[in-house]
Protein backbone atom coordinates (compact mmCIF):
# COMPACT_ATOMS: atom_id res chain seq x y z
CA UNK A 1 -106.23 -149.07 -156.31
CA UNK A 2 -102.75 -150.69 -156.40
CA UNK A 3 -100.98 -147.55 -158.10
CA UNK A 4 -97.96 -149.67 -158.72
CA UNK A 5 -99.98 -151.42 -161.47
CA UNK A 6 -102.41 -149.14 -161.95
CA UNK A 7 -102.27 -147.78 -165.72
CA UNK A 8 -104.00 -144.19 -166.70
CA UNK A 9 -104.71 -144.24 -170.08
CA UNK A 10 -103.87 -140.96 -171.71
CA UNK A 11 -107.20 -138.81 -172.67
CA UNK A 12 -105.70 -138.63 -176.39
CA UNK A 13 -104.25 -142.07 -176.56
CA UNK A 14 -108.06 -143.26 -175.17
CA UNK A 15 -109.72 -141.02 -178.25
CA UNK A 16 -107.13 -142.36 -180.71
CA UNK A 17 -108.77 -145.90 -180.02
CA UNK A 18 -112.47 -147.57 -180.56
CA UNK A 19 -114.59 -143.65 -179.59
CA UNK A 20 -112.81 -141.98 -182.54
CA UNK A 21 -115.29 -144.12 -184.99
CA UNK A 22 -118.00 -143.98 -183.14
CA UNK A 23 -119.54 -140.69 -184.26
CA UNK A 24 -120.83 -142.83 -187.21
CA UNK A 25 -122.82 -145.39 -188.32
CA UNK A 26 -121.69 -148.36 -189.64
CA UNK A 27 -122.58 -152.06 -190.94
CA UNK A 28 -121.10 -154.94 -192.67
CA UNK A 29 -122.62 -158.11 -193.47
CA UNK A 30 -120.49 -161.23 -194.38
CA UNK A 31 -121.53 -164.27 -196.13
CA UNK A 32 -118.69 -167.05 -196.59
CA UNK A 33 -118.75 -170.42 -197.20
CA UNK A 34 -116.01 -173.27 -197.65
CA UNK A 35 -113.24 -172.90 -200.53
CA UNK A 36 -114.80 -175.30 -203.08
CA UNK A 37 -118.51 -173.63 -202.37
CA UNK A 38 -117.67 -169.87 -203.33
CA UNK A 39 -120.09 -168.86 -205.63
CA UNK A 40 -118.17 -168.09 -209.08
CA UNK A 41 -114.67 -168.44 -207.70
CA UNK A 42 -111.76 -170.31 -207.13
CA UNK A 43 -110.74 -171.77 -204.11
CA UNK A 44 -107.54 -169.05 -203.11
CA UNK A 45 -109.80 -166.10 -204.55
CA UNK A 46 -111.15 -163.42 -202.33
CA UNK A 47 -114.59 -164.04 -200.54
CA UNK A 48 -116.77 -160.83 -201.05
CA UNK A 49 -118.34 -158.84 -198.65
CA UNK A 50 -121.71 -156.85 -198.11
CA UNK A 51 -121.21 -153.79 -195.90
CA UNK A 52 -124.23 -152.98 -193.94
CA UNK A 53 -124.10 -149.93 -192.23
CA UNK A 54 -121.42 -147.37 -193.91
CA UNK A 55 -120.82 -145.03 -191.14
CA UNK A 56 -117.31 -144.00 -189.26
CA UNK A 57 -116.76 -147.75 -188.16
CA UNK A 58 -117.97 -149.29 -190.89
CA UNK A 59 -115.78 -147.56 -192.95
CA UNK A 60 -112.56 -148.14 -190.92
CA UNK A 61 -113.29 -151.79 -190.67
CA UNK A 62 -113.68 -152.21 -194.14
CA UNK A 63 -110.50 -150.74 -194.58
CA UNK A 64 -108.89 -154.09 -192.11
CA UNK A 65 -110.96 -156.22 -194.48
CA UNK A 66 -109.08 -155.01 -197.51
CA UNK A 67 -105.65 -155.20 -195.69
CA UNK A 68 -106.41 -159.10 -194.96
CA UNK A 69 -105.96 -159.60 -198.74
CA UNK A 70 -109.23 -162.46 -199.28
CA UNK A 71 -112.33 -159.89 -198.92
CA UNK A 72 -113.49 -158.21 -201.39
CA UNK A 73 -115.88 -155.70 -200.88
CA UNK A 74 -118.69 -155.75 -203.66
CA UNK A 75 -121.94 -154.69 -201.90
CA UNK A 76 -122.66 -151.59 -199.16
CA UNK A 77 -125.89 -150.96 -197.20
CA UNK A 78 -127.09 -147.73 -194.63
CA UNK A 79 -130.20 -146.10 -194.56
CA UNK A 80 -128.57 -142.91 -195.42
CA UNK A 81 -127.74 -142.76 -198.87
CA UNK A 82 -125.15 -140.15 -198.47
CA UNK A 83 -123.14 -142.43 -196.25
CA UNK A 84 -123.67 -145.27 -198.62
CA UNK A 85 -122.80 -143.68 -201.23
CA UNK A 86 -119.40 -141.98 -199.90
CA UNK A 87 -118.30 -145.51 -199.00
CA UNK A 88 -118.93 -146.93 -202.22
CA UNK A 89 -116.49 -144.45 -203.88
CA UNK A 90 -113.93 -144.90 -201.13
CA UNK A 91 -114.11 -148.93 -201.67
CA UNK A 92 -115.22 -148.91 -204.88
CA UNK A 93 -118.69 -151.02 -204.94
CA UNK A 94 -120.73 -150.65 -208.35
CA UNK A 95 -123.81 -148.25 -208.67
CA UNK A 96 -126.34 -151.10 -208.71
CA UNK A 97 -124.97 -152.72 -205.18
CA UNK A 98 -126.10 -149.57 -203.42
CA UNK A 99 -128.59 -150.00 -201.07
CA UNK A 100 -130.37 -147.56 -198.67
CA UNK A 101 -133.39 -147.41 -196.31
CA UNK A 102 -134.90 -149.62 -193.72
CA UNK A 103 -134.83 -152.11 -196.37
CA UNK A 104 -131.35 -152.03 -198.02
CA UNK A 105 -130.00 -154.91 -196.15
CA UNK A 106 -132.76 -157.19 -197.78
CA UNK A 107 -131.69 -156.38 -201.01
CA UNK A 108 -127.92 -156.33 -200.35
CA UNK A 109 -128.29 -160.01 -199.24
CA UNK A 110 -130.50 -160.62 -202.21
CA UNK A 111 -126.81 -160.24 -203.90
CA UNK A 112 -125.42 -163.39 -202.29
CA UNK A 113 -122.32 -161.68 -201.01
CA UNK A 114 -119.82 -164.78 -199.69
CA UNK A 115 -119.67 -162.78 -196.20
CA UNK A 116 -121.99 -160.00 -194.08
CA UNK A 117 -120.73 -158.28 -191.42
CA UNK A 118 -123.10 -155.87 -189.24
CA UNK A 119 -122.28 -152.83 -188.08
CA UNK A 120 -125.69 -151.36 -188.24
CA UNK A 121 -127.39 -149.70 -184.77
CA UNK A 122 -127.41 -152.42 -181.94
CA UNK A 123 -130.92 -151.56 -181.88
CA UNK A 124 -130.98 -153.42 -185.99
CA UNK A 125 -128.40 -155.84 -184.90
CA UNK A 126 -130.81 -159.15 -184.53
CA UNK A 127 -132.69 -158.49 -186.75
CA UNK A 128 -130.01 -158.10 -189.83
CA UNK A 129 -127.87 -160.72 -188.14
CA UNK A 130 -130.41 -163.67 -188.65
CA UNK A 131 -131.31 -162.20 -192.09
CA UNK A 132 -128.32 -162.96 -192.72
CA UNK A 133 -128.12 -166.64 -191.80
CA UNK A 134 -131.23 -167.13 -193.26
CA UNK A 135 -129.60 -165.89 -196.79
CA UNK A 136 -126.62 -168.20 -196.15
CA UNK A 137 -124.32 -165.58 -195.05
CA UNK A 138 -121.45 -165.80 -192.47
CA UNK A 139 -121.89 -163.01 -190.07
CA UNK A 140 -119.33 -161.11 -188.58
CA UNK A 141 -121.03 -159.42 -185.96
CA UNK A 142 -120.57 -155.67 -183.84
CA UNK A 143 -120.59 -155.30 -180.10
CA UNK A 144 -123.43 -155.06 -178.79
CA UNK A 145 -125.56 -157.88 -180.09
CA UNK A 146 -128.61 -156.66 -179.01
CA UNK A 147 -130.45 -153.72 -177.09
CA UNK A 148 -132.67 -156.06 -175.21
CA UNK A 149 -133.40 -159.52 -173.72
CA UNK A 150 -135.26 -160.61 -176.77
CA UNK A 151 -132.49 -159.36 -179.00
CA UNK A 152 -129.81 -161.26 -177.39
CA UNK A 153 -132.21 -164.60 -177.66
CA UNK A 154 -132.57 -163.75 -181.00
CA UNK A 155 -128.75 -163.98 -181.63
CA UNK A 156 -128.29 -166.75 -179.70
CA UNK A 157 -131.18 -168.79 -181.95
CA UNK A 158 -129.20 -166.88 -185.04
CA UNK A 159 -125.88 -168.71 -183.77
CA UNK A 160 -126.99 -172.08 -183.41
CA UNK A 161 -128.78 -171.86 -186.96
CA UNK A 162 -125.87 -170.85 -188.07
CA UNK A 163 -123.82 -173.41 -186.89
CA UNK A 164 -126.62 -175.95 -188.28
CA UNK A 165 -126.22 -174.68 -191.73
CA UNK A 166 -122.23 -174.75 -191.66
CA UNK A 167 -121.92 -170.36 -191.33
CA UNK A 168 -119.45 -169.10 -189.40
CA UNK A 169 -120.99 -166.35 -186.90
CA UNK A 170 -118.21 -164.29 -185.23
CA UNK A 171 -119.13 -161.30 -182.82
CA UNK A 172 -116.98 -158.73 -182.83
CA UNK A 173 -114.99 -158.58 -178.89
CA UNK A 174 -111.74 -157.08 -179.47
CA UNK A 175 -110.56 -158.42 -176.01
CA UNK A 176 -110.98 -161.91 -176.29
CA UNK A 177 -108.97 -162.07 -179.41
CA UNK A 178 -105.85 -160.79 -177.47
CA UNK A 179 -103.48 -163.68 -176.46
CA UNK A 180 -102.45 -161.73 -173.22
CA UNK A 181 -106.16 -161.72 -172.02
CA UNK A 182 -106.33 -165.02 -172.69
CA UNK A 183 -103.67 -166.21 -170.81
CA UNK A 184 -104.24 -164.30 -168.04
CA UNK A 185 -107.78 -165.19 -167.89
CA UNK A 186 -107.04 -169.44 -168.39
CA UNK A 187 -104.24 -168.89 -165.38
CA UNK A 188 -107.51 -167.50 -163.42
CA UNK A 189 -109.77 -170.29 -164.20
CA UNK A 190 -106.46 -172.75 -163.28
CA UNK A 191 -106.48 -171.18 -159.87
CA UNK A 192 -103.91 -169.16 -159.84
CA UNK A 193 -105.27 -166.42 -157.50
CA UNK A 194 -107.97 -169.01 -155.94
CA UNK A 195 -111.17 -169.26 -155.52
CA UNK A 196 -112.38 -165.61 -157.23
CA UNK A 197 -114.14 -163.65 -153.92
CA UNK A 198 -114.72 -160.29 -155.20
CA UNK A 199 -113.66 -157.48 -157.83
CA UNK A 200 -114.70 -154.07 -159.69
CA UNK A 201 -115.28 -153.51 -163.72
CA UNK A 202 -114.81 -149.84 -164.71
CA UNK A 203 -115.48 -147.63 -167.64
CA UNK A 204 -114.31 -144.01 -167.10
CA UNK A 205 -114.68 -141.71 -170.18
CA UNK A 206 -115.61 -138.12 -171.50
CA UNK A 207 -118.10 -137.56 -173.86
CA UNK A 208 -117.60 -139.55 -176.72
CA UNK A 209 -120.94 -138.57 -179.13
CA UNK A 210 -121.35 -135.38 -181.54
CA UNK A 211 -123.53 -134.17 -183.74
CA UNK A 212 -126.76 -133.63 -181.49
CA UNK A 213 -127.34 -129.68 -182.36
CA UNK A 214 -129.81 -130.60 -184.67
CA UNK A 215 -131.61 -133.68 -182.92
CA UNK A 216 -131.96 -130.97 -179.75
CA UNK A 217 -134.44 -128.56 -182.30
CA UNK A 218 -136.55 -131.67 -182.78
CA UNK A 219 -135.82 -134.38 -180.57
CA UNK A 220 -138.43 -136.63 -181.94
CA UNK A 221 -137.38 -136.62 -185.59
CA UNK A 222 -136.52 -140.66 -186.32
CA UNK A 223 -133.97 -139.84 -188.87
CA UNK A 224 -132.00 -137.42 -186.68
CA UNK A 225 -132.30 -139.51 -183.77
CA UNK A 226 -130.80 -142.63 -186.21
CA UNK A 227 -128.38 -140.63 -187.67
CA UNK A 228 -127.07 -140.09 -184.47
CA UNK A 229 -128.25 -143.07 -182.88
CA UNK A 230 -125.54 -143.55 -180.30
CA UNK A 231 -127.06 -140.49 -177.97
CA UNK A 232 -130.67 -142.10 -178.38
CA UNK A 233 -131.50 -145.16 -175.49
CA UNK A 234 -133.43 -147.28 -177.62
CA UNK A 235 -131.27 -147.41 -181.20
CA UNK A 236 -128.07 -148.02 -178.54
CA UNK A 237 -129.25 -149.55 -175.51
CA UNK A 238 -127.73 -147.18 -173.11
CA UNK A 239 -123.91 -146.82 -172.38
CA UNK A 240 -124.06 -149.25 -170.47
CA UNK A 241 -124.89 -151.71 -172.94
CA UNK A 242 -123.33 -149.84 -176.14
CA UNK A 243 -120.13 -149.14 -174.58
CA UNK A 244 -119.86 -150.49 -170.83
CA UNK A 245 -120.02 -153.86 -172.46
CA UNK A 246 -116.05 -154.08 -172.88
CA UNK A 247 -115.90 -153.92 -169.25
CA UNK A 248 -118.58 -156.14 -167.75
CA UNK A 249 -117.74 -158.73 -170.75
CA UNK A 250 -114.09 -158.97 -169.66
CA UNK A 251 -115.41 -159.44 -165.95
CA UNK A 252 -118.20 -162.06 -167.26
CA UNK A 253 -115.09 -164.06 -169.10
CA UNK A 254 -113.03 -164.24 -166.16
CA UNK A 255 -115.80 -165.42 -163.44
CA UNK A 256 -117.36 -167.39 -166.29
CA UNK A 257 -120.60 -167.36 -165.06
CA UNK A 258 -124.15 -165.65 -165.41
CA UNK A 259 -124.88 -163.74 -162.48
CA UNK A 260 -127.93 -164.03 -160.11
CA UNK A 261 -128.60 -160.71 -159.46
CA UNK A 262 -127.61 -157.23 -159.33
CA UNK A 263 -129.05 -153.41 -157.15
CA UNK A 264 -128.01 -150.67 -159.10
CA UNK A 265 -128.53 -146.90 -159.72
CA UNK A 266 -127.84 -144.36 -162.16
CA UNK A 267 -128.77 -141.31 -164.19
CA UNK A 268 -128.04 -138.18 -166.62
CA UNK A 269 -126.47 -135.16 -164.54
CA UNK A 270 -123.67 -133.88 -166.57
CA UNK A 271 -123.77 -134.55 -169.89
CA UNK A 272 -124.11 -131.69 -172.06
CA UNK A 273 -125.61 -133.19 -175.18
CA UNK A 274 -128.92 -133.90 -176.46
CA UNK A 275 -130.65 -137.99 -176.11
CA UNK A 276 -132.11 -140.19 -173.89
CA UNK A 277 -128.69 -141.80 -172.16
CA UNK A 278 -127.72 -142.19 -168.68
CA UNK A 279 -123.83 -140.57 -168.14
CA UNK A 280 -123.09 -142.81 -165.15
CA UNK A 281 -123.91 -146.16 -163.93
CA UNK A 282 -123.36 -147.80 -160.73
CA UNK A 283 -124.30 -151.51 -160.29
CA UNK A 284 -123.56 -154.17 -157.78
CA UNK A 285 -124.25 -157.91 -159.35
CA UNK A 286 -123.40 -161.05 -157.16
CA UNK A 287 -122.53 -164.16 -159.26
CA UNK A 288 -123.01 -167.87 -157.62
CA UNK A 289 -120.39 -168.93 -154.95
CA UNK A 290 -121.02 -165.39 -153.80
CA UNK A 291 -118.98 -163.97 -155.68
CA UNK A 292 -119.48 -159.59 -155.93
CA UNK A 293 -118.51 -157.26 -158.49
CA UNK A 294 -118.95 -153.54 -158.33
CA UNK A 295 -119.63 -151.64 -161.53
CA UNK A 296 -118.99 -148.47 -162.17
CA UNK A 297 -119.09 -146.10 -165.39
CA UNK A 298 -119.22 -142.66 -166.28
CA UNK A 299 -119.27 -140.52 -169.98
CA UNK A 300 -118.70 -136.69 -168.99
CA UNK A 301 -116.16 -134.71 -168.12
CA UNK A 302 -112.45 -134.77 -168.27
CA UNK A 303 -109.72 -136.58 -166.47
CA UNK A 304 -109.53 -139.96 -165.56
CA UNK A 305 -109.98 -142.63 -168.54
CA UNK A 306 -110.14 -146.12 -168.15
CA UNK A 307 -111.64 -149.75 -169.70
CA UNK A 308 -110.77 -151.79 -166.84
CA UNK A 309 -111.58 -155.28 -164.52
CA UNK A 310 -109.60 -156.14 -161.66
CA UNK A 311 -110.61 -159.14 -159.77
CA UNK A 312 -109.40 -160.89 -156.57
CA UNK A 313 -108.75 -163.89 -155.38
CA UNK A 314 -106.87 -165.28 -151.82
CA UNK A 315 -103.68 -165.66 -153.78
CA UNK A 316 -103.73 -162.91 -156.18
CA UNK A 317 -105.44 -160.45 -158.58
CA UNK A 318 -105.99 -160.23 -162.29
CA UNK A 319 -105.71 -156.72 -163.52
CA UNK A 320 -106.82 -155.56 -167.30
CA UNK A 321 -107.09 -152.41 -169.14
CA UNK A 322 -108.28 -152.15 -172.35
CA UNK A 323 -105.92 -149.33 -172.96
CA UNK A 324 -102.97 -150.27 -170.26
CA UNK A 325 -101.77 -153.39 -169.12
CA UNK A 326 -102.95 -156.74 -168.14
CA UNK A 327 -101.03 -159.03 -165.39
CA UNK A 328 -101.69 -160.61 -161.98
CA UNK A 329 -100.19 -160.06 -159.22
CA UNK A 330 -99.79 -162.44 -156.84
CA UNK A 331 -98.50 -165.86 -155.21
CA UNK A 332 -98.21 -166.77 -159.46
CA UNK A 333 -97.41 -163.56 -161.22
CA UNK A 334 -97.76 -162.98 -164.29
CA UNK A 335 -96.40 -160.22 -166.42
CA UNK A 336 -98.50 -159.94 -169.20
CA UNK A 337 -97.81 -156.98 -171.05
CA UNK A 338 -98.97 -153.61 -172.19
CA UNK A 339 -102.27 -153.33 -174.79
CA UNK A 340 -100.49 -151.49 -177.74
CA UNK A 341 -103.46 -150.79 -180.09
CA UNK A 342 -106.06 -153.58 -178.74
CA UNK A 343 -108.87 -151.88 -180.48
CA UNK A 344 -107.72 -152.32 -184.05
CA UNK A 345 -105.32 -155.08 -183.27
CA UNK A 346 -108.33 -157.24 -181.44
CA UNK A 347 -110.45 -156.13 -184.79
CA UNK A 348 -107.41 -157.39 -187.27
CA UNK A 349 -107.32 -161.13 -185.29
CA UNK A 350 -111.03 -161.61 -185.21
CA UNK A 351 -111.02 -160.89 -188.97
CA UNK A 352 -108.42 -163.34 -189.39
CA UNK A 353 -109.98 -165.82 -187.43
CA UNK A 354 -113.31 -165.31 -189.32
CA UNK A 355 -111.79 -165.92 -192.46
CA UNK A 356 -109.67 -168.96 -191.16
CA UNK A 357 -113.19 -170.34 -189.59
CA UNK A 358 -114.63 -170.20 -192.80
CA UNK A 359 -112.12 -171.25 -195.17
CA UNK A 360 -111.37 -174.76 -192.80
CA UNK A 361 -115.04 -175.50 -191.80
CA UNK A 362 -115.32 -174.49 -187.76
CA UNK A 363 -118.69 -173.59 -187.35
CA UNK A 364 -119.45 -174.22 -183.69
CA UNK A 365 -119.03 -170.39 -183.00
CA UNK A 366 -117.93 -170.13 -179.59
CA UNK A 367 -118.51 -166.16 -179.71
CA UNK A 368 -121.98 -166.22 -179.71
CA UNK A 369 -122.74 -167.68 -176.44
CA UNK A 370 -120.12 -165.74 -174.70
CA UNK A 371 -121.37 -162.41 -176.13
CA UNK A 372 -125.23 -163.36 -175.20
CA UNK A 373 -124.08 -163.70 -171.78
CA UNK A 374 -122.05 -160.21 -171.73
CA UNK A 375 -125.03 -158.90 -173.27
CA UNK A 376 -127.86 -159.83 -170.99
CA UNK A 377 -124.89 -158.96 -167.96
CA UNK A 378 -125.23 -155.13 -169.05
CA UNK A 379 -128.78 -156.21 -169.55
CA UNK A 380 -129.45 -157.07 -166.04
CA UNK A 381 -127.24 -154.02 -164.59
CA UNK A 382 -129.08 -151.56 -166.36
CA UNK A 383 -132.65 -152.71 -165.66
CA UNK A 384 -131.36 -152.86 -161.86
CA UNK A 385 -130.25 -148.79 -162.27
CA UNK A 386 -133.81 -148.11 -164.12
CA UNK A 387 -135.70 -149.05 -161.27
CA UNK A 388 -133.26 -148.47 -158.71
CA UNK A 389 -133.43 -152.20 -156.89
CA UNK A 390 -131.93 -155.83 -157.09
CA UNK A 391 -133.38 -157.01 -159.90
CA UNK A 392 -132.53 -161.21 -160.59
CA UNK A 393 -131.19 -163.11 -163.65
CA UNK A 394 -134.68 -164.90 -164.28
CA UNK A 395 -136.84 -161.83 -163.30
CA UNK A 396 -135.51 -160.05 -166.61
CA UNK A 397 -135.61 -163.25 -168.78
CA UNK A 398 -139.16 -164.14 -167.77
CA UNK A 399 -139.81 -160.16 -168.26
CA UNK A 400 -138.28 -160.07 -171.72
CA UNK A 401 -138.75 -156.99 -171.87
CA UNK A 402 -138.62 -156.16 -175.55
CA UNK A 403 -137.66 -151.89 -176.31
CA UNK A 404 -139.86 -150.41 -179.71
CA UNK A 405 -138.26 -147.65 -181.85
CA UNK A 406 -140.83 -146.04 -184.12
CA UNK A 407 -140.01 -146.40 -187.88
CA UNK A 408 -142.92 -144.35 -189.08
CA UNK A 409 -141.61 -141.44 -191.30
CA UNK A 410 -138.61 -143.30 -192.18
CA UNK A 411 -137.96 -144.62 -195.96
CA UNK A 412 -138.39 -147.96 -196.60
């Protein structure tokens, strides 16, 4: 580690970001469509929105939704109806555009909302996503897509429809939005530190779930394990796809390729809670041109945080922290600058954008592709840890290996 660049995240500033919503769960579902289409309204009136999932993120992104000024939230989804209804008093949504159960995103859609955005389980994402486009919605979609290979394919089929039927499909990578990433990753891909030889992708953090005293007395229960879906394997698809993502998708962007193949290992040693998750990862992929990146996350303990890719070229390095700084050092510096509040800022732009998309007709929804890739990545690294050997890119596509949660008991 260069400690001259090196940036350590505070432990408070890190839980003041993106894991202070995550204890609960939450959806939104968008449907827009161009100014002179908007069901009912004028051109410069606000497009309404369908919240599906009304947990602790759904709830704060709402809230950025109402600060843009053109959404108007008329419609909110969970299958808890104590969560939906606490968010339809907070953003006040009429009694009979309350939905809850498995169901409640069918009939929120039924609504024709102008916009969806999902913020539902991963495990749900694919499957409310391309209800979605098949309602007519614009989706504005939550990291991760999917839990599994035949989630992600679902998404990507999801995008492209989309983009047939003239909806704008944004997922929901705080990152890419950032104008320092992005020029620090298009000086990359204009050579500035070479031809890219090697680097590492971290993702250091304590425990970042509650609420598993009661889902430890009966593990098995569905609606405990949904309610706090984020320690359960299958609803989440593992840290490393839930949360890991930020890393290994910045480190996917800048190589800007799919790897080959990746060894890995992993496992559950320290953490304290209740659930099916690994608390560490450690994964080696190899991309073509033979180019390596080591992997390596943890979610226990105290200490060190980061969100971080460095990678390395013969003339430089590219260095990014989701919570620091991003620069590269090198033959071709460049400064950069420090990531002030990336998670809500990154949230703010993308909302923006999403709105601009719609309202001026860009539907080729360049997201979608990039975040099936990023995906299938964490994909790949965590099938490699599960079996504890180099597993390749078309092994686990021709595997398709598709993960089951069991609904039975649950309310439609």
């Amino acid at each position: 580690m260069t400690r001259k660049h090196a940036v350590q995240p505070s432990r408070s500033a890190t839980k003041l970001g993106r894991r202070a919503f995550l204890a609960g769960t939450a959806a939104l579902s968008f449907t827009v469509v161009k100014p002179q289409q908007v069901r009912g309204t004028q051109a410069n009136s606000k497009l309404t929105l369908g919240m599906i999932g009304c947990g602790g993120r759904g709830n704060w992104i709402a809230e950025l939704f109402q600060k843009h000024g053109k959404y108007q939230v008329v419609a909110a989804a969970d299958y808890f109806r104590d969560k939906v209804e606490a968010f339809a008093k907070r953003f006040a949504v009429e009694a009979s555009r309350r939905y809850s159960g498995l169901s409640g995103h069918e009939r929120l859609l039924a609504t024709k909302p102008d916009a969806v955005a999902v913020e539902s389980p991963p495990y749900f994402h694919p499957e409310h996503a391309a209800a979605a486009v098949e309602a007519g919605c614009h989706v504005f979609l939550a990291k991760p897509i999917a839990v599994d290979v035949p989630g992600c394919l679902a998404i990507a089929a999801a995008g492209k429809k989309a983009t047939a039927k003239k909806l704008c499909f944004l997922a929901d990578f705080q990152t890419r939005a950032n104008p320092i990433y992005q020029e620090a990753v298009r000086r990359v891909h204009q050579g500035d530190i070479g031809p890219l030889v090697s680097g590492e992708a971290v993702y250091y953090c304590g425990t970042t779930w509650g609420g598993g005293d009661a889902l430890a007395a009966d593990p098995t229960n569905p609606e405990l394990r949904l309610r706090v879906w984020g320690l359960d394997r299958t609803l989440s698809g593992d840290i490393i796809t839930e949360q890991n993502i930020h890393a290994l998708d910045v480190a996917a962007w800048i190589i800007n390729q799919e790897p080959l193949s990746a060894v890995g290992t992993g496992g559950r040693k320290a953490r304290p809670e209740p659930g099916t998750c690994y608390d560490h990862f450690a994964v080696v992929y190899q991309f073509p041109g033979d180019v390596v990146l080591g992997f390596n996350s943890k979610q226990y303990g105290t200490g060190y945080d980061d969100i971080g890719c460095r990678m390395f070229g013969p003339e430089g390095m590219v260095d990014t922290h989701y919570f620091g700084s991003v620069s590269i050092q090198g033959n071709k510096p460049y400064q950069g600058g420090p990531m002030n509040n990336l998670f809500t800022e990154g949230a703010v732009r993308n909302i923006a954008e999403f709105h601009d998309s719609i309202m001026q007709g860009r539907f080729a929804n360049p997201t979608v592709a990039q975040s099936v890739r990023s995906n299938l990545t964490t994909i790949l690294g965590r099938t490699a840890a599960y079996q504890q050997k180099q597993v390749t890119w078309q092994e686990m596509l021709k595997a398709n290996e598709k993960w089951e949660f069991d609904l039975k008991g649950l309310k439609v």
